[in-house]
Protein backbone atom coordinates (compact mmCIF):
# COMPACT_ATOMS: atom_id res chain seq x y z
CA UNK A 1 -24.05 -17.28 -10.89
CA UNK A 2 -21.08 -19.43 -11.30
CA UNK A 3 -17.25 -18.30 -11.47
CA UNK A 4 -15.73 -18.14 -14.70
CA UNK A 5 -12.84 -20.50 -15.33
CA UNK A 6 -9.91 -19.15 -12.84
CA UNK A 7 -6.89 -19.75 -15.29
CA UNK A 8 -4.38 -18.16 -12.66
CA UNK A 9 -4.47 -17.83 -8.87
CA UNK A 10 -2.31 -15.14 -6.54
CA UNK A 11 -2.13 -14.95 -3.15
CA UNK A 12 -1.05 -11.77 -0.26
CA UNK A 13 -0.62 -11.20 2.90
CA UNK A 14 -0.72 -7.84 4.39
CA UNK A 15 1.17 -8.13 7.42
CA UNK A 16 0.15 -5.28 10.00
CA UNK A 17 0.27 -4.66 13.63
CA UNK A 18 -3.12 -4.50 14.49
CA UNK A 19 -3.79 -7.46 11.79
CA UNK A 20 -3.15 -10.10 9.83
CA UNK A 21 -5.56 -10.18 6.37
CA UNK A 22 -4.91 -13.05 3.11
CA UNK A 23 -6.69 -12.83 0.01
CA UNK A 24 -6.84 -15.62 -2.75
CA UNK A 25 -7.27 -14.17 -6.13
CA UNK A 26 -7.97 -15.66 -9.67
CA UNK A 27 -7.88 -14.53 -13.03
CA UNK A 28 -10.78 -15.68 -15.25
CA UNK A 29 -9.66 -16.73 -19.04
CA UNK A 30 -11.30 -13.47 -19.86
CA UNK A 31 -9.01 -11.23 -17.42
CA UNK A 32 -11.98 -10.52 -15.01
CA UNK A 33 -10.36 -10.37 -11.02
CA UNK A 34 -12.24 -12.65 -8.84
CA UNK A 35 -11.51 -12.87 -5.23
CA UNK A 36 -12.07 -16.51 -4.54
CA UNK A 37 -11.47 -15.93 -0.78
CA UNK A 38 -10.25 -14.18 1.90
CA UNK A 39 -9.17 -14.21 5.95
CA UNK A 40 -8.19 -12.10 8.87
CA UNK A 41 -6.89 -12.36 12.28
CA UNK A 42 -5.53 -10.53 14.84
CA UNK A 43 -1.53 -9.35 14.89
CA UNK A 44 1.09 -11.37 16.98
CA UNK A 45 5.01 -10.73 17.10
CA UNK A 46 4.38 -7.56 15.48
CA UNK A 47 5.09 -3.99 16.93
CA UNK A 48 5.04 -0.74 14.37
CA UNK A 49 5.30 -2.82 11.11
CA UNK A 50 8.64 -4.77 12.39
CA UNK A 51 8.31 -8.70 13.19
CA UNK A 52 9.12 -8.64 17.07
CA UNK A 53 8.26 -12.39 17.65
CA UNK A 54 8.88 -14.90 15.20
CA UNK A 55 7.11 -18.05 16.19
CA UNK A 56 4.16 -15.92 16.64
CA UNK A 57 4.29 -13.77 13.58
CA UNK A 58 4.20 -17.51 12.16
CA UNK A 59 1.57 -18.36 13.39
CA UNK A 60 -1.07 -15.49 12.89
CA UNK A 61 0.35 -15.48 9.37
CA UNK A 62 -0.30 -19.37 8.75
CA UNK A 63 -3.38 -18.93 10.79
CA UNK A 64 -4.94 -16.18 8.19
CA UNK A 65 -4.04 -17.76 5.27
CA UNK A 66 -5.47 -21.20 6.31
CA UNK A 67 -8.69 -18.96 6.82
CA UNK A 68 -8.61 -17.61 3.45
CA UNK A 69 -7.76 -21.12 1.57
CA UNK A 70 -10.57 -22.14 3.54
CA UNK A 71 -13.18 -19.52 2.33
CA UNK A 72 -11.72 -20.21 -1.47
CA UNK A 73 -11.89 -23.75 -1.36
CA UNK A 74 -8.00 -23.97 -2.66
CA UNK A 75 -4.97 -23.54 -0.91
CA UNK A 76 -1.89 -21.56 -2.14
CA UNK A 77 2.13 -22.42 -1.88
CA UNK A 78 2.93 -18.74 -2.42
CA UNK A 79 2.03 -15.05 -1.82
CA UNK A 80 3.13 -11.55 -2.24
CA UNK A 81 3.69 -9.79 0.99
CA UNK A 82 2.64 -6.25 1.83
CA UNK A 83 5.23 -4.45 3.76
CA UNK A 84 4.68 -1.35 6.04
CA UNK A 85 7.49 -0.98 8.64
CA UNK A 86 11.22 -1.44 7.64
CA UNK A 87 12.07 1.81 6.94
CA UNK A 88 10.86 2.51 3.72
CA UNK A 89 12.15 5.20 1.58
CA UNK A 90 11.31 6.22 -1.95
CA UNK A 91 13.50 7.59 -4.73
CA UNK A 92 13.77 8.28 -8.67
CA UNK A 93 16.90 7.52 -10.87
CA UNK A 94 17.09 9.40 -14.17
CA UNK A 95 19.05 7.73 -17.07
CA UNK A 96 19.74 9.13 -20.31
CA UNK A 97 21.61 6.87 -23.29
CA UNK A 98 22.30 8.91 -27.04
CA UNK A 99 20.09 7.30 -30.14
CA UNK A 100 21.63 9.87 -32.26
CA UNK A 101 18.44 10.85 -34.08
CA UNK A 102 17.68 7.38 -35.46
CA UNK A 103 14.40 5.18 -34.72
CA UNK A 104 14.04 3.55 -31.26
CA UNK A 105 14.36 -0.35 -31.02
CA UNK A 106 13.76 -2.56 -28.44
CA UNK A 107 17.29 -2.83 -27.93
CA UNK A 108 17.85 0.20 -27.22
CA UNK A 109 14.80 0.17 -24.62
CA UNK A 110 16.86 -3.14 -22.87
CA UNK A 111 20.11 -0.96 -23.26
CA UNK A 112 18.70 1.81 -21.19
CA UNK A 113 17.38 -0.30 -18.45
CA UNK A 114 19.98 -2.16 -18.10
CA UNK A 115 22.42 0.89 -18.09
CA UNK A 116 19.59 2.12 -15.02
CA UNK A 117 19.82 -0.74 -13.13
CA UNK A 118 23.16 -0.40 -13.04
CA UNK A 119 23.15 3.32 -11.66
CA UNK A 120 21.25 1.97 -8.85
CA UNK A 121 22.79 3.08 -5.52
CA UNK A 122 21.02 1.54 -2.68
CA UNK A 123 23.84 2.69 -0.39
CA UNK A 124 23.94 -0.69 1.70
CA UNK A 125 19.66 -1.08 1.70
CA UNK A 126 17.68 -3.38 0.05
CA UNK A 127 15.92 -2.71 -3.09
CA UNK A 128 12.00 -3.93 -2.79
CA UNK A 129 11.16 -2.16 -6.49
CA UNK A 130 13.48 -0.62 -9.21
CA UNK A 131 10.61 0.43 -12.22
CA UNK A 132 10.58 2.30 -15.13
CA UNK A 133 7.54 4.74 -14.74
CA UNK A 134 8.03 6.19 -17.59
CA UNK A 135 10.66 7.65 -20.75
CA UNK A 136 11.47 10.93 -21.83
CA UNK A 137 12.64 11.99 -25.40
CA UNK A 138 15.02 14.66 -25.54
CA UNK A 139 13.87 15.88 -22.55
CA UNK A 140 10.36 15.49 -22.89
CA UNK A 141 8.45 13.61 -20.40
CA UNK A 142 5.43 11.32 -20.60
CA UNK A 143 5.99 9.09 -23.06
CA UNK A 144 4.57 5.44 -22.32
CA UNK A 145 6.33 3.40 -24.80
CA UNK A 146 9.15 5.01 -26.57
CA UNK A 147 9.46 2.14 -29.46
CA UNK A 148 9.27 3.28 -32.95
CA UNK A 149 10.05 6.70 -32.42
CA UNK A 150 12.63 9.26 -33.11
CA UNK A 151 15.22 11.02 -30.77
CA UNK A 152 19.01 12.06 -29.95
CA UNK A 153 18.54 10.62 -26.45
CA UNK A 154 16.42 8.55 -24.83
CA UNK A 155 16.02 8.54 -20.91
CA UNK A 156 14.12 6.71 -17.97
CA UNK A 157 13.12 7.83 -14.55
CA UNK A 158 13.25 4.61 -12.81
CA UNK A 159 11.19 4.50 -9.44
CA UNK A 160 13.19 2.70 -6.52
CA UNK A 161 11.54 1.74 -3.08
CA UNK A 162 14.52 0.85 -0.69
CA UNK A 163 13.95 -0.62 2.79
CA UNK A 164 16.22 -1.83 5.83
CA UNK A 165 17.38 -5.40 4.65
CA UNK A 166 17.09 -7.36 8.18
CA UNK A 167 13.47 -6.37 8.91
CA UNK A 168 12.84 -7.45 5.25
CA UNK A 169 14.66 -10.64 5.57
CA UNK A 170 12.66 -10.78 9.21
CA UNK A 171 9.58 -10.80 7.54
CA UNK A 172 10.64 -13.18 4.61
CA UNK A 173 11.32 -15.74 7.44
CA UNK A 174 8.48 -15.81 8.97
CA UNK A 175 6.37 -16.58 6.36
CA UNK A 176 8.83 -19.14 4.64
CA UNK A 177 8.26 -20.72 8.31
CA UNK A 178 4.37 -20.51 8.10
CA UNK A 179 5.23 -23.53 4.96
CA UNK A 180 4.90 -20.54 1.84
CA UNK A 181 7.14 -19.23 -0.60
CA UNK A 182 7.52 -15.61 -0.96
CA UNK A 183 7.19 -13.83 -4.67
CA UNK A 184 8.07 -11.02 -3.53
CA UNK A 185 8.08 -8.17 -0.94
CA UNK A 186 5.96 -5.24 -2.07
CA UNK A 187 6.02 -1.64 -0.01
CA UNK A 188 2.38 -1.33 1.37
CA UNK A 189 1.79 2.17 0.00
CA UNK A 190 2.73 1.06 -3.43
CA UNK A 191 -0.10 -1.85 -2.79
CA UNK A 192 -2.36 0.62 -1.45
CA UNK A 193 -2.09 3.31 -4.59
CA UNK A 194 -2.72 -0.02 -7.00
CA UNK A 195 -6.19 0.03 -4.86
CA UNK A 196 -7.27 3.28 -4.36
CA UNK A 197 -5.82 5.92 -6.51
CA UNK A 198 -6.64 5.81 -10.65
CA UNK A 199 -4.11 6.62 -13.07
CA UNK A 200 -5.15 10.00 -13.06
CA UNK A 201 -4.98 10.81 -10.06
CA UNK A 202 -1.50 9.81 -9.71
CA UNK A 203 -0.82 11.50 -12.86
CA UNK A 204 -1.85 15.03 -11.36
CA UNK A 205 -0.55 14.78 -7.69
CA UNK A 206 -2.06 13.05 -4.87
CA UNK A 207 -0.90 12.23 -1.44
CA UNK A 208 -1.87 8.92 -0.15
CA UNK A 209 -2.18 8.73 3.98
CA UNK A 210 -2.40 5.16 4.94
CA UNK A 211 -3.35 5.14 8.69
CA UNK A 212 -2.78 1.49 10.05
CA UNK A 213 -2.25 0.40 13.27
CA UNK A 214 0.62 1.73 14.77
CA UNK A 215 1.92 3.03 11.30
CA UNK A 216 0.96 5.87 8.86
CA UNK A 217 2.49 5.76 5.61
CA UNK A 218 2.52 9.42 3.76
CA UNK A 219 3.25 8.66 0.46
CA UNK A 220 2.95 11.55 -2.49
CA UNK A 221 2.55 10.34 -6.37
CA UNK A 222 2.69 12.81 -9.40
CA UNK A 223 3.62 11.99 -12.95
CA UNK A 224 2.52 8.71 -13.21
CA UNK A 225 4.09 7.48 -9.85
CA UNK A 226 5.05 7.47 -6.74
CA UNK A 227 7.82 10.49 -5.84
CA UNK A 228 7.95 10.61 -1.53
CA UNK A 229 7.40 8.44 1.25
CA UNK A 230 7.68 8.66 4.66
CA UNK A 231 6.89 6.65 8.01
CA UNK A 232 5.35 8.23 11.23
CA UNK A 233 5.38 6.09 14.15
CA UNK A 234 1.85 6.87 14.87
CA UNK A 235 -1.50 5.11 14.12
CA UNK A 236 -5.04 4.50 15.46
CA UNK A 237 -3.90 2.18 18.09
CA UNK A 238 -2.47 4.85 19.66
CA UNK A 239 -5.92 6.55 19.59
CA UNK A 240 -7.00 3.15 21.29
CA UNK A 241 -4.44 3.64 23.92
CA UNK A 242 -5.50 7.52 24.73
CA UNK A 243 -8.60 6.61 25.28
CA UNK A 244 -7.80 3.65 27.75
CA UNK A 245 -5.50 5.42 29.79
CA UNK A 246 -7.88 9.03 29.47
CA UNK A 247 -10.49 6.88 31.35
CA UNK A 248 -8.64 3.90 32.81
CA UNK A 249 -9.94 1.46 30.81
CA UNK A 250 -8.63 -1.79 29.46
CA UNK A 251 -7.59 -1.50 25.90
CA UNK A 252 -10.31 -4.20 24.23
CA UNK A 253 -12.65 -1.62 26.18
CA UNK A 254 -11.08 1.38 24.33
CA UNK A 255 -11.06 -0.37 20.98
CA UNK A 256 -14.95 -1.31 21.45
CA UNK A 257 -15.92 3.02 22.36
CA UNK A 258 -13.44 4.27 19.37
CA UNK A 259 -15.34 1.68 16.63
CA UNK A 260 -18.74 1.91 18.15
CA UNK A 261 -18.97 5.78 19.58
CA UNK A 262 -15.53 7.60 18.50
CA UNK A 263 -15.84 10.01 16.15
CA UNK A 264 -13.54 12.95 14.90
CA UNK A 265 -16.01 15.34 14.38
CA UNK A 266 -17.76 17.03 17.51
CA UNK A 267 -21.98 17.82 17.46
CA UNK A 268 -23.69 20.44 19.90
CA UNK A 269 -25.46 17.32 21.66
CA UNK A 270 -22.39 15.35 22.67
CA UNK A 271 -22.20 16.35 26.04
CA UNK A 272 -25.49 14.95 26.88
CA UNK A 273 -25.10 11.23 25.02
CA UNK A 274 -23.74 8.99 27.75
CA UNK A 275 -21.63 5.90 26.05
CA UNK A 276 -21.69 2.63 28.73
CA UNK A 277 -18.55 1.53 28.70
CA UNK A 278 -19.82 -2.21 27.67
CA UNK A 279 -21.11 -3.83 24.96
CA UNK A 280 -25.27 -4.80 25.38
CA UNK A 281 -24.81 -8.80 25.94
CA UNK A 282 -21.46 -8.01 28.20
CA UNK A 283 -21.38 -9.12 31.95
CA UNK A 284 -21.32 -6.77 34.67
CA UNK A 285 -17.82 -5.72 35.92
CA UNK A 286 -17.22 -3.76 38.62
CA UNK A 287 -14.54 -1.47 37.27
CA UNK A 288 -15.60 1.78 36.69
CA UNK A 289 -14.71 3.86 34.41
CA UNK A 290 -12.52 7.44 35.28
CA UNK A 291 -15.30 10.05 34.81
CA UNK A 292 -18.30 7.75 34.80
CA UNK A 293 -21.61 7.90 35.72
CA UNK A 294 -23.37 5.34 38.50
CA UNK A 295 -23.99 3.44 35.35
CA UNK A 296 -20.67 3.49 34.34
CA UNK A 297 -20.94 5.90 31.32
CA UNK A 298 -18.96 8.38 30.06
CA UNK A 299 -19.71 12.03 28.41
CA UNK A 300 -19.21 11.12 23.95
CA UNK A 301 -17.96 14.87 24.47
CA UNK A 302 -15.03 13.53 26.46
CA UNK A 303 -14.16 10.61 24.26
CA UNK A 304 -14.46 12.79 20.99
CA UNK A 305 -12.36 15.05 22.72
CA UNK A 306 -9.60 12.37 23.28
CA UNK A 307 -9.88 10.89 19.66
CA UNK A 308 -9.51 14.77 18.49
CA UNK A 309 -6.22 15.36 20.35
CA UNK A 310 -4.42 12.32 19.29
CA UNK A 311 -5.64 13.06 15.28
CA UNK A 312 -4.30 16.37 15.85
CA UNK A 313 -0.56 15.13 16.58
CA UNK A 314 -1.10 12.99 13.69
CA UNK A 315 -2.71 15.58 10.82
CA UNK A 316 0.06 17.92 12.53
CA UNK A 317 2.83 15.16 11.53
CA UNK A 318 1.18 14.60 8.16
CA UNK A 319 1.04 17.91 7.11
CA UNK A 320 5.27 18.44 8.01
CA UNK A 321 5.89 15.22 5.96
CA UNK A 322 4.18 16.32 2.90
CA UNK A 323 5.82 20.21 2.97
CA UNK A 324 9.04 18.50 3.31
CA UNK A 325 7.96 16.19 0.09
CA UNK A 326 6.73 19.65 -1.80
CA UNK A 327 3.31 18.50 -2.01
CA UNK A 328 2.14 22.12 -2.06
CA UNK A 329 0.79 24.87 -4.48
CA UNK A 330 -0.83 23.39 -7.61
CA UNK A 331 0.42 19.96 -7.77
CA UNK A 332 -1.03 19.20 -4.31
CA UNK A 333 -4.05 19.53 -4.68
CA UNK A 334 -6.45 15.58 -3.27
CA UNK A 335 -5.45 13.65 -0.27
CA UNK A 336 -6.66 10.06 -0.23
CA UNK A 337 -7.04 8.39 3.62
CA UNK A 338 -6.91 4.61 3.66
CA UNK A 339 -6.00 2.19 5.92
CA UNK A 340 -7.36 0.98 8.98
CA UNK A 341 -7.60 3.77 10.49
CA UNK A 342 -9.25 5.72 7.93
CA UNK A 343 -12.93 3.94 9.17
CA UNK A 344 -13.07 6.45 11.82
CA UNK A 345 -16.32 8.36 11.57
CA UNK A 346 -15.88 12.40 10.20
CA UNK A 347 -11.67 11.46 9.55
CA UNK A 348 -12.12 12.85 6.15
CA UNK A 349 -13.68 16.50 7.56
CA UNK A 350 -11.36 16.58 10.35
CA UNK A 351 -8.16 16.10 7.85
CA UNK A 352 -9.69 18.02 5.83
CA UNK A 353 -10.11 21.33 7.91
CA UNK A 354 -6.44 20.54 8.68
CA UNK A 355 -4.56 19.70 5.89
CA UNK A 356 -6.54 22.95 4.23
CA UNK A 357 -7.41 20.00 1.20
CA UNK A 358 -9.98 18.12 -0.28
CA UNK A 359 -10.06 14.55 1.29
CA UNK A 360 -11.69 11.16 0.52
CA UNK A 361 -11.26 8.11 1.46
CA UNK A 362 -9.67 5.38 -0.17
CA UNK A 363 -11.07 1.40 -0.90
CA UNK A 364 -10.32 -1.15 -3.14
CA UNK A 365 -12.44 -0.94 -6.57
CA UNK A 366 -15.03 -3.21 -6.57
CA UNK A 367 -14.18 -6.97 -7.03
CA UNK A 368 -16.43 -9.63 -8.03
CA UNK A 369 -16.42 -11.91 -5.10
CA UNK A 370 -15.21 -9.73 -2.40
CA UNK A 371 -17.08 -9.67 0.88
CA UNK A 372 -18.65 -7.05 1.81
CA UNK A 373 -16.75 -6.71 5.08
CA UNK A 374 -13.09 -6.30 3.11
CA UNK A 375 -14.97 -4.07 1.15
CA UNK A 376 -13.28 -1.42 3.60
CA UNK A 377 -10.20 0.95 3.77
CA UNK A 378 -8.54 -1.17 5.80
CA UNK A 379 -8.48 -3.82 3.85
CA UNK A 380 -7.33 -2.08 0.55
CA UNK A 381 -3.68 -2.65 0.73
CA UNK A 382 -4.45 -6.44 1.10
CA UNK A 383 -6.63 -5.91 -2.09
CA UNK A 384 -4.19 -3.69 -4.00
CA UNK A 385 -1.60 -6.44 -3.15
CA UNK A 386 -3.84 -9.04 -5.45
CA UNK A 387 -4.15 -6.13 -8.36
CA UNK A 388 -0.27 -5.64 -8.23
CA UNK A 389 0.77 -9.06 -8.80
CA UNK A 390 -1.57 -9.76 -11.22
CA UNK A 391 -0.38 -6.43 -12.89
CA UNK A 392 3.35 -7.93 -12.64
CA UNK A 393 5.30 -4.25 -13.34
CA UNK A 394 8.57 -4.89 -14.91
CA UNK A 395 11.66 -4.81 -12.72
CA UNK A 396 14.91 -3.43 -14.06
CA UNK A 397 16.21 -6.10 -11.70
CA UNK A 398 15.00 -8.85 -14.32
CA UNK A 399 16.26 -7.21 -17.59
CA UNK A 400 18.58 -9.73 -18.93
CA UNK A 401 21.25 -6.80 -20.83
CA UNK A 402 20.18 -9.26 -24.44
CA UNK A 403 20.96 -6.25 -26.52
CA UNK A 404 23.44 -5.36 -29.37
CA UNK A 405 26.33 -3.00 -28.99
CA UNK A 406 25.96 -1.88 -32.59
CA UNK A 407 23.99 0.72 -34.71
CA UNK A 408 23.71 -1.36 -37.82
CA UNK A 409 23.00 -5.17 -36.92
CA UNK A 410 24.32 -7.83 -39.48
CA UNK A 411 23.82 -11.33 -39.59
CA UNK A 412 21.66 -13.27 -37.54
CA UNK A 413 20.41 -9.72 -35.90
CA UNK A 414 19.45 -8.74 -39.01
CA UNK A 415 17.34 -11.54 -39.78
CA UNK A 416 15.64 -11.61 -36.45
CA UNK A 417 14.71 -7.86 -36.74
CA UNK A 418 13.04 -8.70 -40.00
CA UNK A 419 11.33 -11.50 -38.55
CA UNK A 420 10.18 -9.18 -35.69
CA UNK A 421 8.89 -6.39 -38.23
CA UNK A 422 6.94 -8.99 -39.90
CA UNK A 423 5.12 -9.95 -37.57
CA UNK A 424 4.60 -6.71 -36.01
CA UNK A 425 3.17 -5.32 -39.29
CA UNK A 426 2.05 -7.78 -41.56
């Protein structure tokens, strides 16, 4: 079947430390997403979501997006960047302006925003995203779009994602070096919720784990968006590197037993499944593994064992950062696992028995075009990255403070409100 008529084009790159992954994304003339192509590599320069090396950051990032402009057939000139390191922290400004009772005009919407991004304290940081999630009326909460209506004040909670500026700028670098302009810098679990969580569910409380590489964002959303974050400096490669030193293995070995054998969950008949330490068409070697048999195997009880200790440490982390983000009682009620690291077999049961909540785990929806192999949690960020741009949120960074000082407009106002009714109505 042949793509419909691509009338606009994004392109991301979700910069991790165990990968590198670019998708090329169109919009039809209809609105239908269509991933015209996509590429991965492995991470260089990279260490716990912070550019370490910057000709080789570069590289792997020029690298995966020549990969993807390959599999599309077009290149791009710029993409949005998923961020996961840099110290990301999450806040809400509330702003209130009086309407004194009258009806609600655009004006006063740009007022108010303008007034919020004003209140803004990043306290020396950078600001990635400063959004309106949503208006109150008096007090009241929920409302979408307060135009037309009546109130004495009208307020905003304004969602702002801050980060450390020099890892930022770090990362701007090195893909400005890699020959790409940057739109813009977006916080990886605000990519990932565009991917995996529906409006509902981030209207009733979820907490979103993304497990990457050497990173695990815990990030809780409630009323409409997204109210805590926090970093833990732990991920699945450091399940990777328990394993190699448990058995004293190299780490490409430990990587192959976690994918191919690992599992979270533990079954009565592990102890008598022997895992060989290589893969079926790999040569000989005459290292041995610690614990091995003559055929240089190893218990699955003893690796499961392993890969249960270091998720332990990590659900034990989790489940600190979400009590000290209140996601308790009622309004905690799903936990989403995506990320990388959330393709372990049985993660979902094991967080589950530990967190004491119901868990699934996260993907991107399904995208016409998108291979079946990014059709994974650990590609979702990379996916939600796509859906966010082409979403385009409004910044309160953007509002250009157009509006009138006045209650009653007069001249050329006047006639411009007019002309706005009219057309809005008629």
């Amino acid at each position: 079947m042949a793509l419909p008529r691509i009338s606009k084009i994004y392109g991301a790159v979700n910069v991790g430390s165990f990968r590198i992954s670019a998708m090329i994304m169109g919009v039809s003339e209809t609105g239908e997403m269509v991933v015209l192509g996509s590429g991965h590599r492995a991470s260089q320069g990279i260490k716990r979501g912070y550019i370490t090396d910057m000709a080789a950051a570069t590289y792997a990032i020029r690298d995966a997006v020549e990969r993807a402009e390959k599999n599309a057939g077009t290149r791009v000139s710029s993409v949005w960047i998923g961020c996961a390191g840099a110290g990301l922290a999450s806040q809400i400004a509330k702003v209130e302006i009086d309407i004194g009772g009258r009806r609600i005009e655009e004006e006063d919407i740009e007022q108010l925003l303008v007034t919020a991004r004003d209140s803004v304290e990043p306290d020396g940081r950078m600001v990635l995203h400063a959004q309106p999630a949503h208006y109150t009326l008096d007090g009241a909460h929920g409302v979408a779009n307060p135009k037309g209506l009546h109130a004495e004040r009208l307020g905003v909670d304004i969602h702002v994602m801050l980060a450390d500026g020099a890892p930022v700028r770090n990362l701007i670098e090195a893909v400005q070096n890699a020959h790409l302009e940057v739109e813009s810098v977006v916080a990886a679990p605000i990519a990932a919720g565009h991917a995996c969580l529906n409006p509902e569910e981030r209207e009733l409380g979820t907490a979103l784990i993304e497990i990457g590489g050497e990173v695990t964002n815990v990030s809780v959303y409630a009323a409409g968006m997204l109210l805590g974050l926090k970093a833990i400096p732990l991920g699945s490669a450091d399940i990777t590197d328990a394993i190699a030193s448990a058995f004293g293995i190299r780490r490409f070995q430990a990587e192959r037993l976690k994918c191919v054998a690992g599992s979270a969950i533990a079954s009565p008949t592990d102890h008598r499944e022997m895992i060989p330490l290589g893969g079926p068409n790999d040569e000989p070697t005459e290292h041995t593994a610690r614990g091995a048999d003559d055929k240089n195997r190893i218990p699955r009880a003893e690796l499961v064992s392993v890969v249960t200790e270091q998720l332990s440490r990590m659900t034990d982390e989790i489940g600190k950062a979400l009590k000290e983000m209140g996601f308790a009682g009622a309004r905690g009620n799903q936990v989403v696992l995506t990320g990388g690291g959330a393709e372990l077999a049985g993660i979902a049961e094991f967080t589950q028995s530990a967190l004491g909540r119901p868990v699934r785990i996260g993907k991107a929806p399904s995208l016409r075009g998108l291979p079946e192999a990014h059709a994974t949690p650990g590609f979702a960020t990379l996916s939600g990255l796509c859906l966010y741009a082409a979403d385009d949120p409004v910044d309160i960074r953007s509002i250009d403070p157009a509006y009138q000082e006045t209650i009653k407009p007069g001249g050329s106002a006047m006639v411009n409100r007019i002309f706005r009714a009219l057309k809005e109505y008629f």
